[in-house]
C-alpha atoms as a PDB file:
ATOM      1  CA  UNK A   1      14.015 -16.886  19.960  1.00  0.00           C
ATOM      2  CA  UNK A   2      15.773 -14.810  17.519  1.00  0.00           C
ATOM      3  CA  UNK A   3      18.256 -17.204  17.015  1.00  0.00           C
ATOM      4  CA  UNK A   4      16.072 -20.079  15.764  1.00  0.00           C
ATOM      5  CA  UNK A   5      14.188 -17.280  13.795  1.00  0.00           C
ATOM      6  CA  UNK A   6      17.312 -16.662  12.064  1.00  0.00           C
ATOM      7  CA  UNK A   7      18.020 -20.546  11.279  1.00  0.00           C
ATOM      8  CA  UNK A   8      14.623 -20.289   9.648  1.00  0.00           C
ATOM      9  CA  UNK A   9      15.920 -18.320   6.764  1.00  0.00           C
ATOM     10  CA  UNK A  10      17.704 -20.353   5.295  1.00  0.00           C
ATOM     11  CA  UNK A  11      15.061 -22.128   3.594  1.00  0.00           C
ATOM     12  CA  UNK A  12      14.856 -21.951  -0.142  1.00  0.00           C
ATOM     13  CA  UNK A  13      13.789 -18.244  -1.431  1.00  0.00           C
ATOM     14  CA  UNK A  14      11.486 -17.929  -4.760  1.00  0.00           C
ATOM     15  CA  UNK A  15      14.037 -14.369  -5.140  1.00  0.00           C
ATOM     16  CA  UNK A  16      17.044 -16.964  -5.331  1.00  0.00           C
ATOM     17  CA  UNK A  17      15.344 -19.610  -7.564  1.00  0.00           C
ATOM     18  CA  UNK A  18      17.118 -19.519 -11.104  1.00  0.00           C
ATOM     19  CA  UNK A  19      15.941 -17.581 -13.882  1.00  0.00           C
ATOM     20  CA  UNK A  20      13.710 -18.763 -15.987  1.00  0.00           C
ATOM     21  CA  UNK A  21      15.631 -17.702 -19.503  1.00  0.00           C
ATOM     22  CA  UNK A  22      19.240 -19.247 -20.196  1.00  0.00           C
ATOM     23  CA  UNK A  23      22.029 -18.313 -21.864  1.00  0.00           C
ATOM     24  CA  UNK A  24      21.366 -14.486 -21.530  1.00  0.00           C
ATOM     25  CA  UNK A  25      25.251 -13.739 -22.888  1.00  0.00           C
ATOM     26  CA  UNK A  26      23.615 -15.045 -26.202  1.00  0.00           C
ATOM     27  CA  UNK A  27      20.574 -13.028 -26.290  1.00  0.00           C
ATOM     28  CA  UNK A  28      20.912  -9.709 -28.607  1.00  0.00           C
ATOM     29  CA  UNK A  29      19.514  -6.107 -27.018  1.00  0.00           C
ATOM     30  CA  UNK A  30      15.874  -6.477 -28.464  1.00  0.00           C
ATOM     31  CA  UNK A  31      15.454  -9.598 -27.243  1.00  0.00           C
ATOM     32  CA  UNK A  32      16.862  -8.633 -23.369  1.00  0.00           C
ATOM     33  CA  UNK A  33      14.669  -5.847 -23.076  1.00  0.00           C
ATOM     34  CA  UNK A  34      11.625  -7.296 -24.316  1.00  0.00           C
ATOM     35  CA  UNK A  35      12.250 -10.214 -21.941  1.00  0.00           C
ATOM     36  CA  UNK A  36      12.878  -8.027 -19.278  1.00  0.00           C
ATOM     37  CA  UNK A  37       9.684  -5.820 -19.572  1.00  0.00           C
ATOM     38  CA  UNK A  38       7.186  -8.799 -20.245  1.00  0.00           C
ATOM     39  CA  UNK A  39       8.985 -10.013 -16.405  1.00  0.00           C
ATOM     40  CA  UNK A  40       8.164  -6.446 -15.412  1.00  0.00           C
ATOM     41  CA  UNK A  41       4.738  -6.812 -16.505  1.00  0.00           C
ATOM     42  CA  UNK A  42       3.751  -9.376 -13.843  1.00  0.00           C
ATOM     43  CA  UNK A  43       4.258  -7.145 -10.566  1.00  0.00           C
ATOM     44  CA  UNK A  44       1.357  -5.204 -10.462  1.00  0.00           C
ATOM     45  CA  UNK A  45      -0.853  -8.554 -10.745  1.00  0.00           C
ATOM     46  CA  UNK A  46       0.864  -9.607  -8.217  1.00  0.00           C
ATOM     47  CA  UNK A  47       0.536  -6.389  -6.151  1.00  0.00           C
ATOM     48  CA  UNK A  48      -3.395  -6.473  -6.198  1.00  0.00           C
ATOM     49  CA  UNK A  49      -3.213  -9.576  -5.181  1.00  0.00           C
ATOM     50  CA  UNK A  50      -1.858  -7.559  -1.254  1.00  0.00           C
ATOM     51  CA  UNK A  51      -4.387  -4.312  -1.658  1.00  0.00           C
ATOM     52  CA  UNK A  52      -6.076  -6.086   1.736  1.00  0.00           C
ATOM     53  CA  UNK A  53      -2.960  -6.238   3.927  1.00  0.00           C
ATOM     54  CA  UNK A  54      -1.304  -3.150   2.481  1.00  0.00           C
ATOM     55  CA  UNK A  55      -4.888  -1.618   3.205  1.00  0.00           C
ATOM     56  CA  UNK A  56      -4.633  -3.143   6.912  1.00  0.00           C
ATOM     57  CA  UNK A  57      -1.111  -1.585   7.137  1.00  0.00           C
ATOM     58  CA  UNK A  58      -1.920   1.875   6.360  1.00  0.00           C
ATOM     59  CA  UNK A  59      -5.043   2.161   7.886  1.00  0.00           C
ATOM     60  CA  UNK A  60      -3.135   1.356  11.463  1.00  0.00           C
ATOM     61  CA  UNK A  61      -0.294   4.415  10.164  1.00  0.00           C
ATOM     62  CA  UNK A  62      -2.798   6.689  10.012  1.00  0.00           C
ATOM     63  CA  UNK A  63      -4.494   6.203  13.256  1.00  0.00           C
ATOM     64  CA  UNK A  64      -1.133   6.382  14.758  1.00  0.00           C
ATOM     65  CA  UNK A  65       0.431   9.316  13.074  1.00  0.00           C
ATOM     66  CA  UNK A  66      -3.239  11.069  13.956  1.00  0.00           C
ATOM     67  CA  UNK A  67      -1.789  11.120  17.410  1.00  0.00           C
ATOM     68  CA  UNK A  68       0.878  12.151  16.986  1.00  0.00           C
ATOM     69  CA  UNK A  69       3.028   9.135  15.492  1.00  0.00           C
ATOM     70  CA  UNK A  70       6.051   8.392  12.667  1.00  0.00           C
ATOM     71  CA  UNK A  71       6.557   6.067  10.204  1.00  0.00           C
ATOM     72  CA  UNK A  72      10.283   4.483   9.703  1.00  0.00           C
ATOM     73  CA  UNK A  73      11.472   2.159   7.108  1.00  0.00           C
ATOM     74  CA  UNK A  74      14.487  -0.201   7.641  1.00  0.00           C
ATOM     75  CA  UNK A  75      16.384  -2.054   5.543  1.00  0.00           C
ATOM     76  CA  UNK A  76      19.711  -3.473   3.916  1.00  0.00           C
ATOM     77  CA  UNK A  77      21.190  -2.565   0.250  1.00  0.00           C
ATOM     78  CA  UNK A  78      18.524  -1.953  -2.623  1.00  0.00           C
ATOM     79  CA  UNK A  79      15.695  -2.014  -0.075  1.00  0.00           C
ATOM     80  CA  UNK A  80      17.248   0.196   2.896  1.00  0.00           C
ATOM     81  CA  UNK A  81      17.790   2.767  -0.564  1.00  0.00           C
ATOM     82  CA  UNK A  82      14.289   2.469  -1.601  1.00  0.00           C
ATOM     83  CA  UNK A  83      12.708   3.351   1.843  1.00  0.00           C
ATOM     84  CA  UNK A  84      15.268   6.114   1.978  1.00  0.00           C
ATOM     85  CA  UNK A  85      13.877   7.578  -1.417  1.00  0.00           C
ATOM     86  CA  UNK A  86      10.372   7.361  -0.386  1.00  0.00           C
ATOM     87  CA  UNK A  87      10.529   9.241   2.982  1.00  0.00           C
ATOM     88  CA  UNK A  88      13.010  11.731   1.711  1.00  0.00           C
ATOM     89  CA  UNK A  89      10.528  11.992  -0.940  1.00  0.00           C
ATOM     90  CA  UNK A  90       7.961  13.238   1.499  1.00  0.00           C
ATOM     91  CA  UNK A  91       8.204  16.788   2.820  1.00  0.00           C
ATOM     92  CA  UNK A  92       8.745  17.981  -0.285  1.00  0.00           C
ATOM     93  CA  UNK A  93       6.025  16.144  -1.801  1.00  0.00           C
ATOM     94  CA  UNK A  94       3.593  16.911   1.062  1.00  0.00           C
ATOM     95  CA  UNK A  95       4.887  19.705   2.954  1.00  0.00           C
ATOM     96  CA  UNK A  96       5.581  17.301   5.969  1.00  0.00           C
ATOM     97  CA  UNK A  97       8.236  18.342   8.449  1.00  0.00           C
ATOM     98  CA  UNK A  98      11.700  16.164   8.289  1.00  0.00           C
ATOM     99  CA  UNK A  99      11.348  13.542  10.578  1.00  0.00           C
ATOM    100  CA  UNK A 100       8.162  12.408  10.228  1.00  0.00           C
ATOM    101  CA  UNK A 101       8.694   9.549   7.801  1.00  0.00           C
ATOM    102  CA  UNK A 102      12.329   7.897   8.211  1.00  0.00           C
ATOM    103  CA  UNK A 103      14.609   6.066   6.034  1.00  0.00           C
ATOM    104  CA  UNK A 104      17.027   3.859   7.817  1.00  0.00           C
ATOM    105  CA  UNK A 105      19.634   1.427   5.678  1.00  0.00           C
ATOM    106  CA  UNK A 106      22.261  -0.693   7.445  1.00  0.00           C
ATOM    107  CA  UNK A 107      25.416   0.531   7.111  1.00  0.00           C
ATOM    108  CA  UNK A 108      24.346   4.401   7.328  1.00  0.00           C
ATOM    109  CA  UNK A 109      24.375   7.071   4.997  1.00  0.00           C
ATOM    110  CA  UNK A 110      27.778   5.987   2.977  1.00  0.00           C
ATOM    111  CA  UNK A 111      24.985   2.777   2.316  1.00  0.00           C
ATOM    112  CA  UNK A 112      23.141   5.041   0.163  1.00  0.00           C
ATOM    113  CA  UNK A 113      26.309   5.144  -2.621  1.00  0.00           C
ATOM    114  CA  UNK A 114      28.107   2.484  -1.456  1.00  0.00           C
ATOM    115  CA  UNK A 115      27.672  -1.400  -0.191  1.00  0.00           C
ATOM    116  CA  UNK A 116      28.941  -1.863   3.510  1.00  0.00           C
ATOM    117  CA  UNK A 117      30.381  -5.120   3.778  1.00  0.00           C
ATOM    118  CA  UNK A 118      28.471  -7.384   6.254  1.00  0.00           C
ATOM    119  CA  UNK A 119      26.400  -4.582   7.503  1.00  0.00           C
ATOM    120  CA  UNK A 120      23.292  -5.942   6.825  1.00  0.00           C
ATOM    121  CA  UNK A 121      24.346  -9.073   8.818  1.00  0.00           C
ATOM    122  CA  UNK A 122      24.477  -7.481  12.182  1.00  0.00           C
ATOM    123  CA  UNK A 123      21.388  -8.621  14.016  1.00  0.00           C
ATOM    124  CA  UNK A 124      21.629  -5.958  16.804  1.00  0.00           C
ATOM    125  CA  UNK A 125      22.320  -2.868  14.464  1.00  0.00           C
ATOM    126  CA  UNK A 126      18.672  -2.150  13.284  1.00  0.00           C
ATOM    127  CA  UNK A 127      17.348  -1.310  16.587  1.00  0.00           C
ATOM    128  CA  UNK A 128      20.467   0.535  18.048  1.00  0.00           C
ATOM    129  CA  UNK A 129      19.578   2.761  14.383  1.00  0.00           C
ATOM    130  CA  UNK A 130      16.239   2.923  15.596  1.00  0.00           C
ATOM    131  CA  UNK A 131      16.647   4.178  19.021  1.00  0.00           C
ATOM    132  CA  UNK A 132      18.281   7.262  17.464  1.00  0.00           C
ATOM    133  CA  UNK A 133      15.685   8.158  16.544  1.00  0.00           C
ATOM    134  CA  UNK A 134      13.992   7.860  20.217  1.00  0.00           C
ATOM    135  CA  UNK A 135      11.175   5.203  18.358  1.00  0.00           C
ATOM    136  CA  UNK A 136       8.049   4.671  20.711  1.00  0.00           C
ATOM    137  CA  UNK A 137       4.831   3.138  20.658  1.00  0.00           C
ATOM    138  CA  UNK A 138       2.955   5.473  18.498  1.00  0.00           C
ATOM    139  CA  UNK A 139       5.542   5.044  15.576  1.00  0.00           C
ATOM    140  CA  UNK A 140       4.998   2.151  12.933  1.00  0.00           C
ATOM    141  CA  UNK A 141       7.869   0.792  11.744  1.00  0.00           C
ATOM    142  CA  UNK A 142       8.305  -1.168   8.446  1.00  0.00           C
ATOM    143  CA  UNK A 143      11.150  -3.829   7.463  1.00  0.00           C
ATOM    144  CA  UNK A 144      11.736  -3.789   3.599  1.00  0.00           C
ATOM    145  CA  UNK A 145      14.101  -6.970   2.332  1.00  0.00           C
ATOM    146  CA  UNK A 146      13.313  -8.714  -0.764  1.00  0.00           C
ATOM    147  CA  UNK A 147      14.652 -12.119   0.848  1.00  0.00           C
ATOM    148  CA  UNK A 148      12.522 -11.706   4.274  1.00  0.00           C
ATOM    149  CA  UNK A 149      15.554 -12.919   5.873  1.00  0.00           C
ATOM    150  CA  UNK A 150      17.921 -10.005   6.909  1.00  0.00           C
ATOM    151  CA  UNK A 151      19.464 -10.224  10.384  1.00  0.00           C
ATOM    152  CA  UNK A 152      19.776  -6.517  10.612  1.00  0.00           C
ATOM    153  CA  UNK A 153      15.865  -5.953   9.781  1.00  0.00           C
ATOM    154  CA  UNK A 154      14.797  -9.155  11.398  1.00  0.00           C
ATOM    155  CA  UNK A 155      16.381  -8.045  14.229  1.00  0.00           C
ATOM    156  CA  UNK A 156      14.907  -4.296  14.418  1.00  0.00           C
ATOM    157  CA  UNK A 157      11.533  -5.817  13.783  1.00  0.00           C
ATOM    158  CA  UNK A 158      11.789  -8.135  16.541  1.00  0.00           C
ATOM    159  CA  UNK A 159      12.796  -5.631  19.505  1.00  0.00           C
ATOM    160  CA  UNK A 160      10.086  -3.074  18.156  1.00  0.00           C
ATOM    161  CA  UNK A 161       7.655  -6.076  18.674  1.00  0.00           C
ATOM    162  CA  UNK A 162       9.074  -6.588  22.283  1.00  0.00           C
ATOM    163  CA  UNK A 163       8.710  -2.902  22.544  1.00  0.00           C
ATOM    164  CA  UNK A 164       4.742  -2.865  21.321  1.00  0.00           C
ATOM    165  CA  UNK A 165       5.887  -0.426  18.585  1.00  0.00           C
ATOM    166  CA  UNK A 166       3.602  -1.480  15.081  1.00  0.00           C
ATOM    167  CA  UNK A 167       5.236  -3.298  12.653  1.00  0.00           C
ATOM    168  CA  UNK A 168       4.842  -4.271   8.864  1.00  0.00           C
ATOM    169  CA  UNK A 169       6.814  -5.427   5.949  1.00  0.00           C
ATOM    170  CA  UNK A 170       7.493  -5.776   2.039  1.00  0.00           C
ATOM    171  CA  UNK A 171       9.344  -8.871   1.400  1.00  0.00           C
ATOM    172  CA  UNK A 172       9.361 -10.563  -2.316  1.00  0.00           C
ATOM    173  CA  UNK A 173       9.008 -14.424  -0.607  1.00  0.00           C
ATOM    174  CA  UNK A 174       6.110 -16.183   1.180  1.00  0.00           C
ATOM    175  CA  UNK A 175       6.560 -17.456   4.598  1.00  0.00           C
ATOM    176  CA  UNK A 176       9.444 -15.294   5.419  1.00  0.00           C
ATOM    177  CA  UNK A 177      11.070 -15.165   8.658  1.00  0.00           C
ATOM    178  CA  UNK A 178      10.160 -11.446   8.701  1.00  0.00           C
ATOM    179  CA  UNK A 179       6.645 -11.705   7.992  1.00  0.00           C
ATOM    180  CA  UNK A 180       5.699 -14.520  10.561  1.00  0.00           C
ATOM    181  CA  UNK A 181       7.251 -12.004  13.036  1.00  0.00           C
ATOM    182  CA  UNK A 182       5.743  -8.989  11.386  1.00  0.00           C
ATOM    183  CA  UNK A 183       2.165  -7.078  12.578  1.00  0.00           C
ATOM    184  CA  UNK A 184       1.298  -6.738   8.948  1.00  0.00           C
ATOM    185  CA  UNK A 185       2.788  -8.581   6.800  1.00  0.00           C
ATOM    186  CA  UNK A 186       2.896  -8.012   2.903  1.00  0.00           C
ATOM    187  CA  UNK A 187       4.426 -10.801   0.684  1.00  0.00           C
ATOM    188  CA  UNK A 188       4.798  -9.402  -3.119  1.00  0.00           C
ATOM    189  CA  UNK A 189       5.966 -12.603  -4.433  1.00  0.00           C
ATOM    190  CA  UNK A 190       7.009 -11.978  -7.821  1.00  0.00           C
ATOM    191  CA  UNK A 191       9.495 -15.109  -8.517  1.00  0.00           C
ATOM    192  CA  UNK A 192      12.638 -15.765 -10.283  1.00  0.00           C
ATOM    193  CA  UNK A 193      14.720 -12.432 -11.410  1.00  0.00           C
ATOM    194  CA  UNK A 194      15.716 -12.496 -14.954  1.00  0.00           C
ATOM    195  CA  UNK A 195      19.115 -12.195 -13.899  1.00  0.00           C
ATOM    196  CA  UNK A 196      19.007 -14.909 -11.068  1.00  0.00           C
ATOM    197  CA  UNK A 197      19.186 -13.670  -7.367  1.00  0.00           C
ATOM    198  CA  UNK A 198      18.974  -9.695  -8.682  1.00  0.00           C
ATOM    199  CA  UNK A 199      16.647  -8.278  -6.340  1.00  0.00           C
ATOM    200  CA  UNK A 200      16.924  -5.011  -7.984  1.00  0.00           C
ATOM    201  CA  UNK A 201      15.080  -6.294 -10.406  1.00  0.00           C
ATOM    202  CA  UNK A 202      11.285  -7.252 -10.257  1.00  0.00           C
ATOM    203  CA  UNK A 203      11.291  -7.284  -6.051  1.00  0.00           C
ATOM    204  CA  UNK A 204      13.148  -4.212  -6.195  1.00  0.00           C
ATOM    205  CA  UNK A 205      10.174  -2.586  -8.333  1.00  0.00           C
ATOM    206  CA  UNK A 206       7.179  -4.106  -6.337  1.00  0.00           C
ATOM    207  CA  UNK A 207       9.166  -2.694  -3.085  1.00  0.00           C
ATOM    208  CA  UNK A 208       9.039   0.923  -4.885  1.00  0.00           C
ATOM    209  CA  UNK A 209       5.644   0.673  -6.099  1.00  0.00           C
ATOM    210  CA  UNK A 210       4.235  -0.782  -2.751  1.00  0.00           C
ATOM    211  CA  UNK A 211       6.441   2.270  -1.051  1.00  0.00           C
ATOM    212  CA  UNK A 212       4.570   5.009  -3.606  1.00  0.00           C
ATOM    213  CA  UNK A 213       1.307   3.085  -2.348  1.00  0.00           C
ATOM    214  CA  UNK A 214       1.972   3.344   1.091  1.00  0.00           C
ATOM    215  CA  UNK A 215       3.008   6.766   1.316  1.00  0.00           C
ATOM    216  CA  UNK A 216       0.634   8.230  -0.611  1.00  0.00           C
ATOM    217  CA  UNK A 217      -2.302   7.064   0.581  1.00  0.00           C
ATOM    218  CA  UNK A 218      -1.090   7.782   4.285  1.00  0.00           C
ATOM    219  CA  UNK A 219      -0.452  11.622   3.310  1.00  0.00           C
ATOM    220  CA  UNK A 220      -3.843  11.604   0.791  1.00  0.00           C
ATOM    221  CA  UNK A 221      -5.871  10.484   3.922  1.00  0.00           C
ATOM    222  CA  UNK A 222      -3.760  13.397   6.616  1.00  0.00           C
ATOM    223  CA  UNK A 223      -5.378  16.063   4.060  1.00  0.00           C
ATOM    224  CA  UNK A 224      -1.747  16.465   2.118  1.00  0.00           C
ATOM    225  CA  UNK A 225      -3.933  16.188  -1.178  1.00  0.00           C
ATOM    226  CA  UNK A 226      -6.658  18.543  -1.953  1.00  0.00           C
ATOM    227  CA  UNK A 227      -8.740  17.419  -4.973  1.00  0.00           C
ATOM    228  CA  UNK A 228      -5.485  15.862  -6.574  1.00  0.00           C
ATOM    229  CA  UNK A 229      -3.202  18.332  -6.481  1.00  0.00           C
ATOM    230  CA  UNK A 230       0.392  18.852  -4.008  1.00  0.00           C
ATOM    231  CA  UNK A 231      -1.371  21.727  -2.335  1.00  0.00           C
ATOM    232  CA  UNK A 232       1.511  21.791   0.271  1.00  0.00           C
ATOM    233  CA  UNK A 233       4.487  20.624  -1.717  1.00  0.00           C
ATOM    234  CA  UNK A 234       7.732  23.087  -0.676  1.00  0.00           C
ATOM    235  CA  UNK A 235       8.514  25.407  -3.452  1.00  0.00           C
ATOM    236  CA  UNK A 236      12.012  24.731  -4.020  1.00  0.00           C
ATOM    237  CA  UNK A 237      12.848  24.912  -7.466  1.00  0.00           C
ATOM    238  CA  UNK A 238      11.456  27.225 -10.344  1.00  0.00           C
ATOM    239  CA  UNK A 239       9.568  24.246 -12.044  1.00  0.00           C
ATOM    240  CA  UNK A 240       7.771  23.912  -8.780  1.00  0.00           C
ATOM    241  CA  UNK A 241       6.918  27.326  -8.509  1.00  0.00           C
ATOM    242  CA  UNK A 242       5.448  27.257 -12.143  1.00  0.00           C
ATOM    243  CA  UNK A 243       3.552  23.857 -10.654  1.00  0.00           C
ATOM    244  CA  UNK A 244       2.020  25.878  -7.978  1.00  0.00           C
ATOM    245  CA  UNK A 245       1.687  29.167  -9.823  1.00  0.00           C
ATOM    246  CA  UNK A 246      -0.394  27.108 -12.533  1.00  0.00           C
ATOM    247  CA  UNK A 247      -2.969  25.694  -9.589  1.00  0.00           C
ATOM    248  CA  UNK A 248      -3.743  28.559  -8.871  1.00  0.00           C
ATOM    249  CA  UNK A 249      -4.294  30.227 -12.196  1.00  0.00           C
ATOM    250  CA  UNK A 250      -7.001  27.463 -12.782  1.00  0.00           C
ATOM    251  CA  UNK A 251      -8.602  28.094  -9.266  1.00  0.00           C
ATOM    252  CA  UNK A 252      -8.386  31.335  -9.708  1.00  0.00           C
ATOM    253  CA  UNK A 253      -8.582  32.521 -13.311  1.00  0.00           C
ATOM    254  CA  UNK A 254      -5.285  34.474 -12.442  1.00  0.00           C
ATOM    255  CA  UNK A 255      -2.695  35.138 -14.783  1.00  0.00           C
ATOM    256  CA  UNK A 256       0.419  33.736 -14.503  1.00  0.00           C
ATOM    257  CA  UNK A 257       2.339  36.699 -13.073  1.00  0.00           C
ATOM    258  CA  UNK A 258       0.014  37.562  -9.967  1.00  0.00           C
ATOM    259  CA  UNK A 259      -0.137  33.747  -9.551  1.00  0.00           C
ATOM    260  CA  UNK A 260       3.587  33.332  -9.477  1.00  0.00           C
ATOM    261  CA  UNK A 261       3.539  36.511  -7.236  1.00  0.00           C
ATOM    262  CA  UNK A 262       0.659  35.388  -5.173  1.00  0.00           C
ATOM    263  CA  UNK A 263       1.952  32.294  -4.361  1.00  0.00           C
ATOM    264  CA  UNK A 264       5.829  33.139  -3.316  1.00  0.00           C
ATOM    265  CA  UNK A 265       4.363  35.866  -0.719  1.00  0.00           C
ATOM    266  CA  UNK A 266       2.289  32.779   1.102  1.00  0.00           C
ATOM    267  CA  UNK A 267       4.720  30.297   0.542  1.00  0.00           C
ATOM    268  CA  UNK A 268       2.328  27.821  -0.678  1.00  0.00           C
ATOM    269  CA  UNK A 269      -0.546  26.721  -2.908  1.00  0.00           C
ATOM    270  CA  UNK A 270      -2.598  26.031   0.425  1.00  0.00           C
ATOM    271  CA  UNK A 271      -2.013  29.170   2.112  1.00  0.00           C
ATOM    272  CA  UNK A 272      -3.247  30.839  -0.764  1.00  0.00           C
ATOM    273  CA  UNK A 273      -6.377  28.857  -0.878  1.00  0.00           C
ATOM    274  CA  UNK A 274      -6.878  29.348   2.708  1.00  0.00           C
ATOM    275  CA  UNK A 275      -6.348  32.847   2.180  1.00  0.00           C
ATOM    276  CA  UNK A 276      -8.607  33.198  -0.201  1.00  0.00           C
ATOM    277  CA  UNK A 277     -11.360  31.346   0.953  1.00  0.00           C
ATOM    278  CA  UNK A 278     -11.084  33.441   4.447  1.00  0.00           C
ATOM    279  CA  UNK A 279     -11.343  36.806   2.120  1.00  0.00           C
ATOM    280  CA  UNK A 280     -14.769  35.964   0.996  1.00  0.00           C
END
């Protein structure tokens, strides 16, 4: 089964399809970044286009981290980074504990600086990563590649499946191999690269902004967010601190000094909130 899936990939990808601007050596600086931007202008058109099945793919998250579940993202080179940066992103962000949402890139951490020859070309890889981690039935696990044809998330994607873990995906082609195997599927298809083939590029950014979607919402909808403010974003830098300290000087009327104090003895904008609210 996995085998033929594999043999399916290597149809023709709109990610590979050649640029549609020639001669780029000859182009000047204005004219390269203007060209670039007006390709980067196209993804979030083409993002709407998903809101249903990214909808459909959070919703089932949140049920299943309501019980108790994780979230995991897999993938090879620029994607395996980008879900990296996203759920490292998150406990300080939301105050979540380490752990909850995963990054996982083939080739392991030195993947994060470096490329690991072949790595993403191991087919068996993605799950042995995944069991690591212990990954069960209430986690969701999602497979980000541009091309929607990586062995090493294909086959992750395909043991959770046999496993009844939740699945989803962000790939930059239609008809992948990934997402016909995929629980919920999401297909950002934003053609050509301006520099033919570099999935940094435009499928890099959809990935990213698909990522901030999916993450977001998911912690918004767990009561991470209160009004629209971090409420339990970890205080670990002194512009933070001034972050928090200025919350509470407009829910408060405080000055800054007793907010800045205030806020370092709880440990958190919430806890002062909490706090407060209990005093009155």
């Amino acid at each position: 089964m996995l085998k033929s899936l594999l043999l399916q990939s290597t149809m023709q990808k709109t990610t590979e399809e050649t640029s549609r601007y020639n001669h780029l050596e000859q182009m000047n600086v204005r004219d390269l970044l203007t060209y670039i931007n007006n390709e980067d202008k196209t993804i979030a058109d083409t993002i709407e286009k998903n809101i249903s099945h990214i909808e459909d793919l959070v919703n089932h998250i949140i049920s299943k981290m309501k019980e108790g579940g994780r979230l995991f993202y897999i993938g090879s080179g620029t994607s395996g980074r980008l879900g990296i940066l996203d759920a490292s992103e998150c406990p300080p962000t939301f105050g979540i504990e380490q752990g909850i949402v995963v990054g996982i890139i083939a080739g392991g951490d030195a993947a994060i600086r470096k490329a690991q020859e072949f790595a993403e070309d191991d087919v068996e890889q993605g799950w042995k990563d995944l069991q690591l981690h212990n990954v069960n039935e209430l986690d969701t696990v999602i497979g980000i590649t541009a091309s929607g044809s990586t062995p090493y998330v294909i086959g992750a994607i395909e043991k959770c499946k046999q496993a009844g873990i939740g699945t989803g995906c962000i790939t930059c082609n239609s008809g992948s191999t990934l997402a016909t195997i995929t629980d919920f599927p999401i297909e950002v298809v934003v053609g050509p690269e301006f520099v033919t083939g570099s999935t940094r590029m435009k499928a890099g950014t959809a990935q990213k902004l698909v990522l901030n979607m999916i993450s977001t919402s998911i912690m918004i909808q767990l009561g991470k967010v209160l009004d629209n403010k971090m409420v339990d974003m970890q205080l670990t830098n002194e512009k933070l601190i001034e972050r928090g300290a200025k919350m509470l000087m407009r829910q408060f009327a405080w000055d800054f000094k007793r907010a800045r104090g205030i806020l370092l003895e709880y440990g958190s904008v919430r806890k002062v909130i909490d706090a407060h609210r209990r005093k009155k």
